[in-house]
Protein backbone atom coordinates (compact mmCIF):
# COMPACT_ATOMS: atom_id res chain seq x y z
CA UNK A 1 -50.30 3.29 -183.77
CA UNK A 2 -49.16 2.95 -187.35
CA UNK A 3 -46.31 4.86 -186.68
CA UNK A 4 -45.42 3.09 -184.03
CA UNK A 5 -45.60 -0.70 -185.69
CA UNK A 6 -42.93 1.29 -188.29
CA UNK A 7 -40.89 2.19 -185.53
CA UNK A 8 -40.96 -0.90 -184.16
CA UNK A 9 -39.98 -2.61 -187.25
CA UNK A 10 -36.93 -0.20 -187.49
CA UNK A 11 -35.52 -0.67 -184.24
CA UNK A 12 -35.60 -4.85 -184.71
CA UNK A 13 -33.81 -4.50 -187.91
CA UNK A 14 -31.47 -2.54 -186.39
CA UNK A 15 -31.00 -5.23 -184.08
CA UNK A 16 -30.45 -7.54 -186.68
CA UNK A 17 -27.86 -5.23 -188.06
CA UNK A 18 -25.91 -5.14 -185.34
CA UNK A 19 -26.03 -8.81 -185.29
CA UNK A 20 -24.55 -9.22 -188.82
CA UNK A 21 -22.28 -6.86 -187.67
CA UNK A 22 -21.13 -8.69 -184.96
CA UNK A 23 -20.46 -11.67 -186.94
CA UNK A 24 -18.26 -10.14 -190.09
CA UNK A 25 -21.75 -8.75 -192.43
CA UNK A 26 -22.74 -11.95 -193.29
CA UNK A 27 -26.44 -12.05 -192.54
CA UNK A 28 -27.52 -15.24 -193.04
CA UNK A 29 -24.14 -17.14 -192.92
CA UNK A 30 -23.88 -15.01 -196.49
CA UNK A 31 -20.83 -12.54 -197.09
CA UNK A 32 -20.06 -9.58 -199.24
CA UNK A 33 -16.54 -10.08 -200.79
CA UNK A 34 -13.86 -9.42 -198.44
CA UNK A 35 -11.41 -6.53 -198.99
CA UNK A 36 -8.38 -5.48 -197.29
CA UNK A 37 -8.91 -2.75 -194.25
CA UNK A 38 -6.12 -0.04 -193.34
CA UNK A 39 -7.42 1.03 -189.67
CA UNK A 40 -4.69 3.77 -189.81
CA UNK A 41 -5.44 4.97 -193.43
CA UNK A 42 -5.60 8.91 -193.47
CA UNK A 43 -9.25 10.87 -194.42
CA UNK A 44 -8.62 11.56 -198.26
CA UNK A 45 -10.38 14.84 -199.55
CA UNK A 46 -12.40 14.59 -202.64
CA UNK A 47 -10.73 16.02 -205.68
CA UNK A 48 -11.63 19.74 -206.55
CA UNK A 49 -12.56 21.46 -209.28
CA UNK A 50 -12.37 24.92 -209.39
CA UNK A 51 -13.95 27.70 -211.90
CA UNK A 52 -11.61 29.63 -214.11
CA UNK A 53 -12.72 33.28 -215.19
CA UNK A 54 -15.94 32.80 -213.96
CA UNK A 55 -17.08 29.47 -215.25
CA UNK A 56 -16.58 26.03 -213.91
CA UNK A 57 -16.65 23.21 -217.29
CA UNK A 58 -16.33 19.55 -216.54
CA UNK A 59 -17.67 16.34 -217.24
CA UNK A 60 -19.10 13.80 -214.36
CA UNK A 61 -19.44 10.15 -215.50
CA UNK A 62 -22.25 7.84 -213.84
CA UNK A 63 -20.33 4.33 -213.65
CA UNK A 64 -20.19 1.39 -211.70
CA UNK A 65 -17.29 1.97 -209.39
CA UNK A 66 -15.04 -1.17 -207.14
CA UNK A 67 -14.73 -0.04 -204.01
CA UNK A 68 -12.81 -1.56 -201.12
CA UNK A 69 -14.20 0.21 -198.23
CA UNK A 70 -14.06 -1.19 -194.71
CA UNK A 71 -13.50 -4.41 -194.54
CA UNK A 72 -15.69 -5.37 -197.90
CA UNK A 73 -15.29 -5.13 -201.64
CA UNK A 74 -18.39 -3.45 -203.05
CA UNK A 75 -19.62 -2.70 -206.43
CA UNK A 76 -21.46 0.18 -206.36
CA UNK A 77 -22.77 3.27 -208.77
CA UNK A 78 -20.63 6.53 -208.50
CA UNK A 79 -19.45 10.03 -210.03
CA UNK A 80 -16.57 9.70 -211.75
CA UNK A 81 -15.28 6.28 -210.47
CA UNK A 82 -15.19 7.17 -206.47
CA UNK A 83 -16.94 7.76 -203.74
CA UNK A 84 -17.96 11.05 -203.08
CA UNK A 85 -17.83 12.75 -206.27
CA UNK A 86 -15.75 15.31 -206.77
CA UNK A 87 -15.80 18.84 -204.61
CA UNK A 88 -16.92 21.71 -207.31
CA UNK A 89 -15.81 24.89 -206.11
CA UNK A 90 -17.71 28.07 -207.58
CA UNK A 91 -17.98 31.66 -206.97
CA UNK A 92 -20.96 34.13 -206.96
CA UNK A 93 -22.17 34.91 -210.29
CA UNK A 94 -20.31 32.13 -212.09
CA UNK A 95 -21.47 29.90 -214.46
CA UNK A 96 -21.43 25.68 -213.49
CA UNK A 97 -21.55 23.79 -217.11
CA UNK A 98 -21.90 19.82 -216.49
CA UNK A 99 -21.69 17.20 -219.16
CA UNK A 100 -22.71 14.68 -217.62
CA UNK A 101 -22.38 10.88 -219.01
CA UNK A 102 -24.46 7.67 -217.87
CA UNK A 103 -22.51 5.14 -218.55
CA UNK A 104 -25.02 3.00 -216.49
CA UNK A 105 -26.45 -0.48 -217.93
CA UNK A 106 -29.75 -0.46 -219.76
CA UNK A 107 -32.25 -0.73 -217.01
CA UNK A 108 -34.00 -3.93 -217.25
CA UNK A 109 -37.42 -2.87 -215.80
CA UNK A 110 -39.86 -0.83 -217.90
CA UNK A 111 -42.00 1.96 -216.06
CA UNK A 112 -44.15 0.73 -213.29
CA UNK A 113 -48.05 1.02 -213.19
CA UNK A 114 -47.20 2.78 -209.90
CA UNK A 115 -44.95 5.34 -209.96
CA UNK A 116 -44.39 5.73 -206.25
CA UNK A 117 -42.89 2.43 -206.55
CA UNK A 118 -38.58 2.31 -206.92
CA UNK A 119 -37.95 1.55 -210.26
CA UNK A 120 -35.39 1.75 -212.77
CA UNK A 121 -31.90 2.21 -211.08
CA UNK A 122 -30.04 3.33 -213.73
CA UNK A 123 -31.60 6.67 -214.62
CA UNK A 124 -30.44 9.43 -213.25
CA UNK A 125 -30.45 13.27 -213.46
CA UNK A 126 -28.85 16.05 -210.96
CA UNK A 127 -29.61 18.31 -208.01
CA UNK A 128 -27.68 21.13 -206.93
CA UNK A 129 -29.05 21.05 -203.24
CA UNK A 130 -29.18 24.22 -201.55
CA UNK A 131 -28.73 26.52 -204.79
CA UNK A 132 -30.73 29.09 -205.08
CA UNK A 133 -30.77 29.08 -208.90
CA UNK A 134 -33.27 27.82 -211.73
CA UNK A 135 -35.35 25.25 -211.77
CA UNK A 136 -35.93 25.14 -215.67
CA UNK A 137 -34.62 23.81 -218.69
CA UNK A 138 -31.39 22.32 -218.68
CA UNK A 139 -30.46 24.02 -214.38
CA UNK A 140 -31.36 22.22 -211.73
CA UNK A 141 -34.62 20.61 -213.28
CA UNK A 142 -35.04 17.36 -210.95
CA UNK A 143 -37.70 16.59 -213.92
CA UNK A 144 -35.46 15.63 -216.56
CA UNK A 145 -34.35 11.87 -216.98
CA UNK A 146 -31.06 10.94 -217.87
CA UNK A 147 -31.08 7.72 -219.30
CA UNK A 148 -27.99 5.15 -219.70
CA UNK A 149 -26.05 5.04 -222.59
CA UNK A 150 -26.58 8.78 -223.24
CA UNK A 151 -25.29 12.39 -222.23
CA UNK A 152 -26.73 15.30 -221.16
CA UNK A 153 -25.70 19.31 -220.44
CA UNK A 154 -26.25 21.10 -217.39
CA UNK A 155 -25.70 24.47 -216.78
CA UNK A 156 -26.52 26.53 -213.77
CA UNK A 157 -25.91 29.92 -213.64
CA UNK A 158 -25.45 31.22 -210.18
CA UNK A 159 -26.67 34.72 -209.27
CA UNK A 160 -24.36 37.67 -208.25
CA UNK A 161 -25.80 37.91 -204.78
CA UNK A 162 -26.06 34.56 -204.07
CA UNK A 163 -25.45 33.27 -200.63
CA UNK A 164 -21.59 31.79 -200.26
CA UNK A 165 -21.19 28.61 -198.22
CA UNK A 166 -21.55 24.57 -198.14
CA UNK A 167 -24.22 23.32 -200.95
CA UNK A 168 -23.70 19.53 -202.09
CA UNK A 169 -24.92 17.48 -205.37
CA UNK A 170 -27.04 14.22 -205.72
CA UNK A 171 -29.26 12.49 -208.01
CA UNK A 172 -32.59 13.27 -207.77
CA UNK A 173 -34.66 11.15 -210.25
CA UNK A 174 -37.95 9.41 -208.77
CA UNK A 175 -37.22 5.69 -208.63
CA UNK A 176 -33.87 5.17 -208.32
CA UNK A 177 -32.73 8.49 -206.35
CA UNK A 178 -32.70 6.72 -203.34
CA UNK A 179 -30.65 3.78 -204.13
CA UNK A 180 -27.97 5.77 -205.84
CA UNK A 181 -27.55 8.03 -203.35
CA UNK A 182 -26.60 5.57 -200.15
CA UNK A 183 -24.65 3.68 -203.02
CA UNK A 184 -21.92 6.92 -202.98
CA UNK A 185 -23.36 9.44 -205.94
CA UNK A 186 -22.60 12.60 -204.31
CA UNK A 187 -20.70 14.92 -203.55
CA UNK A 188 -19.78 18.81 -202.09
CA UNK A 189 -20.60 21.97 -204.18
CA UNK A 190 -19.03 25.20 -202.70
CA UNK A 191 -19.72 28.72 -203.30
CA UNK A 192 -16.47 30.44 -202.19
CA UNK A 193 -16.18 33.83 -200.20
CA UNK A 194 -18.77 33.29 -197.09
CA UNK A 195 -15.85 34.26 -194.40
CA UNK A 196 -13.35 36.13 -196.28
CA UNK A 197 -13.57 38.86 -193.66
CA UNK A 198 -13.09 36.79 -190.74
CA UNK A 199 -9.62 35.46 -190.38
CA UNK A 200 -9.32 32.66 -188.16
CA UNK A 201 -11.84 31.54 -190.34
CA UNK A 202 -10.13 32.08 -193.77
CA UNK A 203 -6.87 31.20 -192.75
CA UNK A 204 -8.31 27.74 -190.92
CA UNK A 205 -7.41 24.75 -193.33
CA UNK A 206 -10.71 24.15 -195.04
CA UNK A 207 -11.91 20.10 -195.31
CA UNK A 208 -15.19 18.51 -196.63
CA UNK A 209 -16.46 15.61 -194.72
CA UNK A 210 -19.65 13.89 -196.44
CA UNK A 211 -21.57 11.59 -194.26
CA UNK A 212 -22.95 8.59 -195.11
CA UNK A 213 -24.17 5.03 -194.06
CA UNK A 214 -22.59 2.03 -196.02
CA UNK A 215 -25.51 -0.62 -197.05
CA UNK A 216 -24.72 -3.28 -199.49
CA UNK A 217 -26.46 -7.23 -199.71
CA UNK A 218 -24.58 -10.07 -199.38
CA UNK A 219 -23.15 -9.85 -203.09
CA UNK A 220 -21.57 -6.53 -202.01
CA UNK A 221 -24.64 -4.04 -204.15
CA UNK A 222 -27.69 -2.15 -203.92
CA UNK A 223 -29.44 -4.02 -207.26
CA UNK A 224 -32.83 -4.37 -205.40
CA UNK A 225 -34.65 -2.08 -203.13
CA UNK A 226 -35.13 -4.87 -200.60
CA UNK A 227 -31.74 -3.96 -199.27
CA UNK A 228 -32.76 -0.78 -198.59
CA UNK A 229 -35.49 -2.25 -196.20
CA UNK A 230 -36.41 -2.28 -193.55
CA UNK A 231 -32.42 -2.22 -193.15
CA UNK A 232 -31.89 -5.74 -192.30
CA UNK A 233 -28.27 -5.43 -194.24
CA UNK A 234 -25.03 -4.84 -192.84
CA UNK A 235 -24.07 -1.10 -192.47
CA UNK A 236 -21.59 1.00 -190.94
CA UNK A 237 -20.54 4.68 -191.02
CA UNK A 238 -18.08 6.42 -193.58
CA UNK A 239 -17.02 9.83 -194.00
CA UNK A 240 -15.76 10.78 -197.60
CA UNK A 241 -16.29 6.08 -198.99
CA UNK A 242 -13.92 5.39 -196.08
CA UNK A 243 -14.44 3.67 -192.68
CA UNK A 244 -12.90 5.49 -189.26
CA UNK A 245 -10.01 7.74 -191.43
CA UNK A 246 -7.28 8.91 -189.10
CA UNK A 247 -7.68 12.91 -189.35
CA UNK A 248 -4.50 14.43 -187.72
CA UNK A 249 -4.01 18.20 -186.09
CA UNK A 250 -1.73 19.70 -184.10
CA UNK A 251 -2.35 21.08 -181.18
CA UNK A 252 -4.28 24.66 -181.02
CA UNK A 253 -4.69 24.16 -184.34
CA UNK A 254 -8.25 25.01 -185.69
CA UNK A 255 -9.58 23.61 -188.42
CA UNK A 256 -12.78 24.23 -190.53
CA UNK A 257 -15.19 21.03 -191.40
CA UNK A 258 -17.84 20.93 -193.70
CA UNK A 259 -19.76 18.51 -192.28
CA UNK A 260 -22.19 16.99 -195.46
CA UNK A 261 -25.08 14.15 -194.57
CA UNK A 262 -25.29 12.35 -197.27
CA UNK A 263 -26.75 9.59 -195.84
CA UNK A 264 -30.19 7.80 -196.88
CA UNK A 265 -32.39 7.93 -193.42
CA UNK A 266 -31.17 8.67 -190.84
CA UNK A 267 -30.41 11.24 -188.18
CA UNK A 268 -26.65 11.39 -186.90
CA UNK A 269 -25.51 12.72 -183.89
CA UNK A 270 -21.86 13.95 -183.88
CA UNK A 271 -19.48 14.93 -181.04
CA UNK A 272 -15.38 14.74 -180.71
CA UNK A 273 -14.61 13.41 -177.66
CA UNK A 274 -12.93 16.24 -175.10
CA UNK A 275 -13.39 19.01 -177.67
CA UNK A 276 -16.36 21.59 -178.86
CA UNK A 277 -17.64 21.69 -181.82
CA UNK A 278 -18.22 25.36 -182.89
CA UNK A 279 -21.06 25.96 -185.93
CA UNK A 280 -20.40 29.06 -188.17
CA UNK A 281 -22.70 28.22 -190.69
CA UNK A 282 -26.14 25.68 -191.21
CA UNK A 283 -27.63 24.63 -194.63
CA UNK A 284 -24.77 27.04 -196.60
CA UNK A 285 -25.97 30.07 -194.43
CA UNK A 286 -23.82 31.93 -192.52
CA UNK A 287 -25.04 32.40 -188.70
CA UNK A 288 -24.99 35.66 -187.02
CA UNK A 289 -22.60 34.33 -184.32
CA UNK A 290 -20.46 31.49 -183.67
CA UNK A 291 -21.94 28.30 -181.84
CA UNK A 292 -20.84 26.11 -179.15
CA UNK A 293 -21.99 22.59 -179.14
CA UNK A 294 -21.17 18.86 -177.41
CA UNK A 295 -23.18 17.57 -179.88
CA UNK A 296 -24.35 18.80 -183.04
CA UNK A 297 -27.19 16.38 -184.28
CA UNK A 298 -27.97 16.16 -188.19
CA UNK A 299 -30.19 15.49 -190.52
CA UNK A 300 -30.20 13.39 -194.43
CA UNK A 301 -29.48 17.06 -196.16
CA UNK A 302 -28.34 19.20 -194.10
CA UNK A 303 -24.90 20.55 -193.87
CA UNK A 304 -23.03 22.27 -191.03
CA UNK A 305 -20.39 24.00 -191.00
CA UNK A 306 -18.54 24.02 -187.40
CA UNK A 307 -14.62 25.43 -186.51
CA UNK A 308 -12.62 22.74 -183.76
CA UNK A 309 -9.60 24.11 -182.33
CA UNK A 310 -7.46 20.51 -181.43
CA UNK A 311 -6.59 20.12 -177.49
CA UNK A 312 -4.23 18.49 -175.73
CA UNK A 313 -2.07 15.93 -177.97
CA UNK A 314 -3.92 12.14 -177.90
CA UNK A 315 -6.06 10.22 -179.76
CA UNK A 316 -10.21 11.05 -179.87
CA UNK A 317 -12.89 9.93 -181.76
CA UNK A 318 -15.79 11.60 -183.94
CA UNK A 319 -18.60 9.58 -183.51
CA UNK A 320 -22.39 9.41 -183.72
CA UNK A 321 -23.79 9.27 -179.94
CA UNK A 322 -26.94 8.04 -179.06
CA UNK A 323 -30.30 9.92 -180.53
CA UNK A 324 -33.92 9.37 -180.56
CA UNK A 325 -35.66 10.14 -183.38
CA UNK A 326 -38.84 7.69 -182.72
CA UNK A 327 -36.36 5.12 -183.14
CA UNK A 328 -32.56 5.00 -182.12
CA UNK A 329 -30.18 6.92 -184.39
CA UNK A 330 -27.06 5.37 -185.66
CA UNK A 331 -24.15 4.42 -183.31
CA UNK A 332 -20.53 4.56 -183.94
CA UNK A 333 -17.24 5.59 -185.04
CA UNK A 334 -16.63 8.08 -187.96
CA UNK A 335 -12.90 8.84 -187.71
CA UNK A 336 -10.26 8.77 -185.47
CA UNK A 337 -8.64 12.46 -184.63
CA UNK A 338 -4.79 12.41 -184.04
CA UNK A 339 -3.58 15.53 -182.22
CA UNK A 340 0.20 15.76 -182.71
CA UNK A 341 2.93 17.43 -182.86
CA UNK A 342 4.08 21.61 -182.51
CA UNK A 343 1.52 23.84 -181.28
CA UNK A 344 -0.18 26.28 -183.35
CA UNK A 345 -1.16 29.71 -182.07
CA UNK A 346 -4.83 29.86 -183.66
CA UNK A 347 -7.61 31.42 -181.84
CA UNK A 348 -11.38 30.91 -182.90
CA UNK A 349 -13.27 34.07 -183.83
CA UNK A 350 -14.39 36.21 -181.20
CA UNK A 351 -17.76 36.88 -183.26
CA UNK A 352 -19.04 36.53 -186.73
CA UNK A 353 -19.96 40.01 -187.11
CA UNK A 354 -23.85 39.42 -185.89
CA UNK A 355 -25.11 39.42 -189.24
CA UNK A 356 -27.20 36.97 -191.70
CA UNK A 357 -26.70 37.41 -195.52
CA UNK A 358 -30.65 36.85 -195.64
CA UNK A 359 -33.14 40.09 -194.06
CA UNK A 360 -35.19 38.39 -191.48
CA UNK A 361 -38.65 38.21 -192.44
CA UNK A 362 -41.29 39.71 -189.93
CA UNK A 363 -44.88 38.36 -189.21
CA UNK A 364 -45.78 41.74 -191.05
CA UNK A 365 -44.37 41.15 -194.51
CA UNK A 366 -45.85 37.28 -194.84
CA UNK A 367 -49.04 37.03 -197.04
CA UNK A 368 -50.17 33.77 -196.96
CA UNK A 369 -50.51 30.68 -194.82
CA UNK A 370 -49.98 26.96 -195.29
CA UNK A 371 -50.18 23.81 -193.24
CA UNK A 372 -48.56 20.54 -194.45
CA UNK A 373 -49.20 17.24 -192.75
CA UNK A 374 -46.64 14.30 -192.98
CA UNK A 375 -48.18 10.83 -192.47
CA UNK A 376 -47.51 7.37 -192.99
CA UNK A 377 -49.87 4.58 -193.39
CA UNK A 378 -48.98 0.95 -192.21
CA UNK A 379 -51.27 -2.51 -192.94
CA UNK A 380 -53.03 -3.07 -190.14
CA UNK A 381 -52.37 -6.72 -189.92
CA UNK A 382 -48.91 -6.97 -188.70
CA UNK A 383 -46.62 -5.91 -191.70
CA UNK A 384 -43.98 -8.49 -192.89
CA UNK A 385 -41.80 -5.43 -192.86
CA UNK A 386 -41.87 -5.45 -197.19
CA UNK A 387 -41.56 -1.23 -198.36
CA UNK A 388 -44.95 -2.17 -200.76
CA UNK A 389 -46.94 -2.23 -197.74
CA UNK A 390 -45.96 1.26 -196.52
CA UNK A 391 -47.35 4.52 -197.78
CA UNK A 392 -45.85 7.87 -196.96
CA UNK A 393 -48.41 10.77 -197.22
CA UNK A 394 -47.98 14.76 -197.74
CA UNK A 395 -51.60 16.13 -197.52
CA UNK A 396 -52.95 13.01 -197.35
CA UNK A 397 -51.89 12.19 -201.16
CA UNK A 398 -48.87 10.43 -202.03
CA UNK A 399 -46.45 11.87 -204.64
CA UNK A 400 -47.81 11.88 -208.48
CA UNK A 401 -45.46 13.43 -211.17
CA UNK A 402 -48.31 14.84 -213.04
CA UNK A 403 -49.98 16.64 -210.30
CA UNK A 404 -49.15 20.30 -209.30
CA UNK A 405 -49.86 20.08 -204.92
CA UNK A 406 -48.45 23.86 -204.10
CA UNK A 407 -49.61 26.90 -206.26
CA UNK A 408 -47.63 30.37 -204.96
CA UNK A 409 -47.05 33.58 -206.57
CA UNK A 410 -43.68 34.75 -207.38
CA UNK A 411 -42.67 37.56 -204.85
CA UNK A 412 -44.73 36.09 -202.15
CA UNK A 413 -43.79 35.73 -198.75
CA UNK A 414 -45.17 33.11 -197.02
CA UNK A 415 -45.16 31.08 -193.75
CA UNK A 416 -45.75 27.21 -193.44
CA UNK A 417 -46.53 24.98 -190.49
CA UNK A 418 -44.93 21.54 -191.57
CA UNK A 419 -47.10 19.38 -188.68
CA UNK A 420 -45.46 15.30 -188.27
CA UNK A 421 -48.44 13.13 -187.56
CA UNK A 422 -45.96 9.90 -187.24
CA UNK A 423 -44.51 8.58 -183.98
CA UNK A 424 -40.88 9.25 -186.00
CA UNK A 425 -39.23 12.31 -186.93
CA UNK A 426 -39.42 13.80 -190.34
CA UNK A 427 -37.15 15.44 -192.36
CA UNK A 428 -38.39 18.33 -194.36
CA UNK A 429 -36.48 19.98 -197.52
CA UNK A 430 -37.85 22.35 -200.48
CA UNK A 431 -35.67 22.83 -203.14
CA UNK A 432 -34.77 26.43 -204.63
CA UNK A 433 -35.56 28.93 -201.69
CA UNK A 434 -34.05 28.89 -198.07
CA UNK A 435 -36.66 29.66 -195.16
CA UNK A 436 -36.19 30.96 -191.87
CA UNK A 437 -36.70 28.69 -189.17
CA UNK A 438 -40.09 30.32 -186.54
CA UNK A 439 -41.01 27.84 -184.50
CA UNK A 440 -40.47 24.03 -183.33
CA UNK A 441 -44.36 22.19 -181.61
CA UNK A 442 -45.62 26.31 -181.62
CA UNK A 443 -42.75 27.29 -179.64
CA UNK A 444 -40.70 30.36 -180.92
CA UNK A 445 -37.13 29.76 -181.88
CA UNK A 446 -33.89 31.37 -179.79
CA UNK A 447 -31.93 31.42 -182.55
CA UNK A 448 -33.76 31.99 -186.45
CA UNK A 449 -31.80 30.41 -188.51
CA UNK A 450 -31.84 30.18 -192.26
CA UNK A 451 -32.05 26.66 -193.65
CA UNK A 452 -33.71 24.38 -196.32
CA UNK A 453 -33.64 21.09 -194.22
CA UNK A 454 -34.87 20.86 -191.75
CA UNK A 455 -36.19 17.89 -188.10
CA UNK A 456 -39.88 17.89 -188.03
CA UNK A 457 -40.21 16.47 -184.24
CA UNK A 458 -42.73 12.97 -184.31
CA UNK A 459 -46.22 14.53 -183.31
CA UNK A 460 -44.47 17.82 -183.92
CA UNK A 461 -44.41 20.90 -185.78
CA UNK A 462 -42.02 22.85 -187.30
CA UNK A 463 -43.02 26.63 -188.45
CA UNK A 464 -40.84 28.48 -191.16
CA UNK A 465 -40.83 31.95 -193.21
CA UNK A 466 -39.58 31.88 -196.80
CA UNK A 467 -39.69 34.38 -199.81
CA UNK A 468 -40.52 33.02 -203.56
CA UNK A 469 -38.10 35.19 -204.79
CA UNK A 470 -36.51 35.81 -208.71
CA UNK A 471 -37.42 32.20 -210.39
CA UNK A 472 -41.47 30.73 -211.36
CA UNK A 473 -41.33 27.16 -212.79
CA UNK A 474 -41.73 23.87 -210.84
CA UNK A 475 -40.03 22.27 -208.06
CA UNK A 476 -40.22 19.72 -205.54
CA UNK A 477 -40.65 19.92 -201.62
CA UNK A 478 -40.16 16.33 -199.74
CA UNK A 479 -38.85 14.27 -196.54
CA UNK A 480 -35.18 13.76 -196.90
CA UNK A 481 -35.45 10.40 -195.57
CA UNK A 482 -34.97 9.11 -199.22
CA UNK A 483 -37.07 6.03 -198.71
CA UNK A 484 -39.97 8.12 -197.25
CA UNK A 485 -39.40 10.10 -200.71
CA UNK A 486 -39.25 7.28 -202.35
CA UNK A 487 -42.51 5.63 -201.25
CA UNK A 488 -44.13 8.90 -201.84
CA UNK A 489 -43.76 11.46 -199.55
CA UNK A 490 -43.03 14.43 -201.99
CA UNK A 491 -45.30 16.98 -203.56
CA UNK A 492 -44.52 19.37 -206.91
CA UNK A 493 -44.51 23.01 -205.90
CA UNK A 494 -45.11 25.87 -209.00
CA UNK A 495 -44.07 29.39 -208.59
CA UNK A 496 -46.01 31.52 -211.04
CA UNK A 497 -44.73 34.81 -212.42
């Protein structure tokens, strides 16, 4: 029933979205600053940087970026001035060296009592999401706090055999991860070489696409966290801080997209009108074989990786189609697809070689069970719909930073049973180690594949095999629905050598 009155209270906002929308953003009779629009403007890829003789060295600056992006100006926190950050493109057993400035304002809240609260916006730190790499020190330690005015070093080092493919980078400090993240800090981190031997693949042009839902008050921000709910802001759909970019192929051509959801809540849906869309790899994974999909739905976190091989010359449209995840999934345009011009002879890939880079684990080699439940508690007079009055529950505890919830040996191999109480999907990520998807409400899989984000079905159950492999310290697990993060849904997990 709780779940339910949260639902509820989602898809009436949503309403009232749609309303604003309808009426230029201006809830209230209130408008964001109004921009210039170019409906024909083409999808601009992020810029790369590369490594050089096995080490990648740059410098990412946390700033307040202006941003004119459809229809609005907004003034929003960013990576280096834009929105997404730059692409960072690595290779096996390189080495990724950050220096990374905040150049944020002083925060002007101190610490709250309650520290599943959001609170101070302008710390930060970094994630490397899907890396399989430390979680100590200066790597990807989602502990440390990055305050304004002040730099910090990162450096990652990336393991010979790690797995090639589509990882992405975000803040990830409790508080304020949630806020910067929908505001535009993020962006793609790729680990070159997952398809060299396949090549309609290799020789396919190559293009990020990070997903994400635009939310901003009527000032043009994100400066409280009542604007991120219960979503009663305007809000449309970008793909790389633009609104419906004109991507143009030529016909046969086949193109690869790294499709990136960067987006704060929720679920997206995505299908190109009159063409397949074609998955090759999930979560930076390769898959055994290629996929063939209307529809390929996705969650906050997860990347996929899909081939489309343009038809017949026209005009079609990527969009989000319709999705229930307890609640109705976002609606819309993402970009327009121009198919023009001479044909190219390009043929997708026959197979992918029916291989994983990851050995499948067997019920056999697991040795040890654990069951997580996700639930969220609602008042039980009716709710005025303020985040305070929601708590989001792993275990039945809510997140605390000085509490250690998952205790696992390193080398172990061990299978989970993540069970969603809630009449809403979950989404489910742990940081450092991939697992191999079981089972979905008890049901074995058709196709096992390797992820580390992952739908937990409302009143569901999602079951999942993963080895604690080559790195103790502390990490987090956590619903990728930021807010549900946010509000407390996250536990510390400590690998001990």
């Amino acid at each position: 029933m709780a779940s339910g009155l949260a639902a509820a209270l989602v898809v009436r906002s949503s309403a009232a979205s749609e309303t604003a929308e309808a009426h230029g953003g201006h809830p209230l009779g209130r408008g964001a600053p109004r921009a210039p629009w170019d409906r024909n403007a083409a999808l601009v890829e992020p810029e790369v940087r590369r490594s050089i003789k096995g080490e990648l060295r740059t410098e990412l600056k946390v700033a307040y970026g202006y941003k004119s992006l459809g229809g609005y100006r907004l003034s929003l926190r960013t990576y280096e001035g834009g929105i997404p950050g730059p692409t960072l493109r690595v290779k096996p057993g390189d080495v990724l060296r950050i220096r990374l400035v905040n150049d944020l304002p002083p925060n002007p809240d101190s610490m709250p009592d309650d520290m599943t609260l959001p609170h101070q916006f302008n710390s930060t730190n970094f994630h490397f999401h899907g890396g399989h790499v430390s979680p100590n020190g200066i790597a990807d330690n989602i502990f440390r706090v990055m305050e304004p005015g002040r730099s910090y070093d990162i450096e990652i080092a990336i393991p010979e055999d790690h797995t090639c493919g589509t990882c992405w980078y975000h803040p990830h400090k409790h508080g304020s991860a949630d806020i910067q993240l929908t505001s535009g800090m993020a962006g793609a981190l790729i680990i070159e070489g997952d398809f060299d031997d396949i090549p309609e693949i290799r020789d396919a042009t190559d293009q990020v696409l990070l997903l994400n839902e635009v939310l901003f008050d009527y000032r043009g921000t994100i400066e409280t966290y009542d604007t991120m709910w219960p979503e009663g802001v305007p809000r449309f759909l970008s793909v790389n801080g633009q609104r419906e970019p004109v991507i143009r192929l030529r016909p046969g051509e086949v193109r690869r997209w790294r499709l990136i959801h960067a987006g704060h809540e929720n679920n997206l849906n995505l299908a190109l009108e009159g063409h397949e869309l074609h998955p090759i790899a999930y979560d930076g994974i390769r898959r055994p074989e290629i996929g063939s999909l209307t529809a390929q739905l996705m969650a906050p976190g997860q990347r996929a990786d899909v081939l489309v091989r343009a038809g017949a010359p026209g005009t079609y449209w990527l969009r989000a189609i319709a999705n229930d995840q307890g609640y109705p999934s976002p609606t819309g345009p993402l970009a327009k697809i121009v198919v023009e011009g001479e044909p190219m002879a390009m043929t997708l890939p026959a197979t992918l070689g029916g291989r994983s880079p990851l050995k499948t684990i067997a019920a056999e080699e697991v040795t040890n069970k654990r069951e997580l439940p996700l639930r969220t508690i609602v008042p039980e007079y009716p709710p005025a719909a303020n985040y305070q009055e929601f708590t989001f529950l792993i275990c039945d505890q809510r997140f605390d930073p000085d509490r250690v919830d998952q205790r696992i040996r390193l080398g172990a191999v061990e299978e989970w049973k993540v069970i969603n109480e809630d009449e809403s999907d979950h989404v489910f990520h742990i940081h450092t180690n991939p697992f191999q998807l079981a089972a979905v409400n008890d049901l074995p899989v058709a196709e096992a594949d390797w992820r580390d984000t992952v739908i937990v079905p409302r009143l569901g159950s999602v079951t999942f095999r993963s080895r604690f492999l080559d790195y103790a310290g502390r990490f987090v697990l956590h619903c990728h629905m930021m807010n549900h993060e946010e509000l407390g849904m996250m536990q510390i997990v400590e690998v001990q050598a």
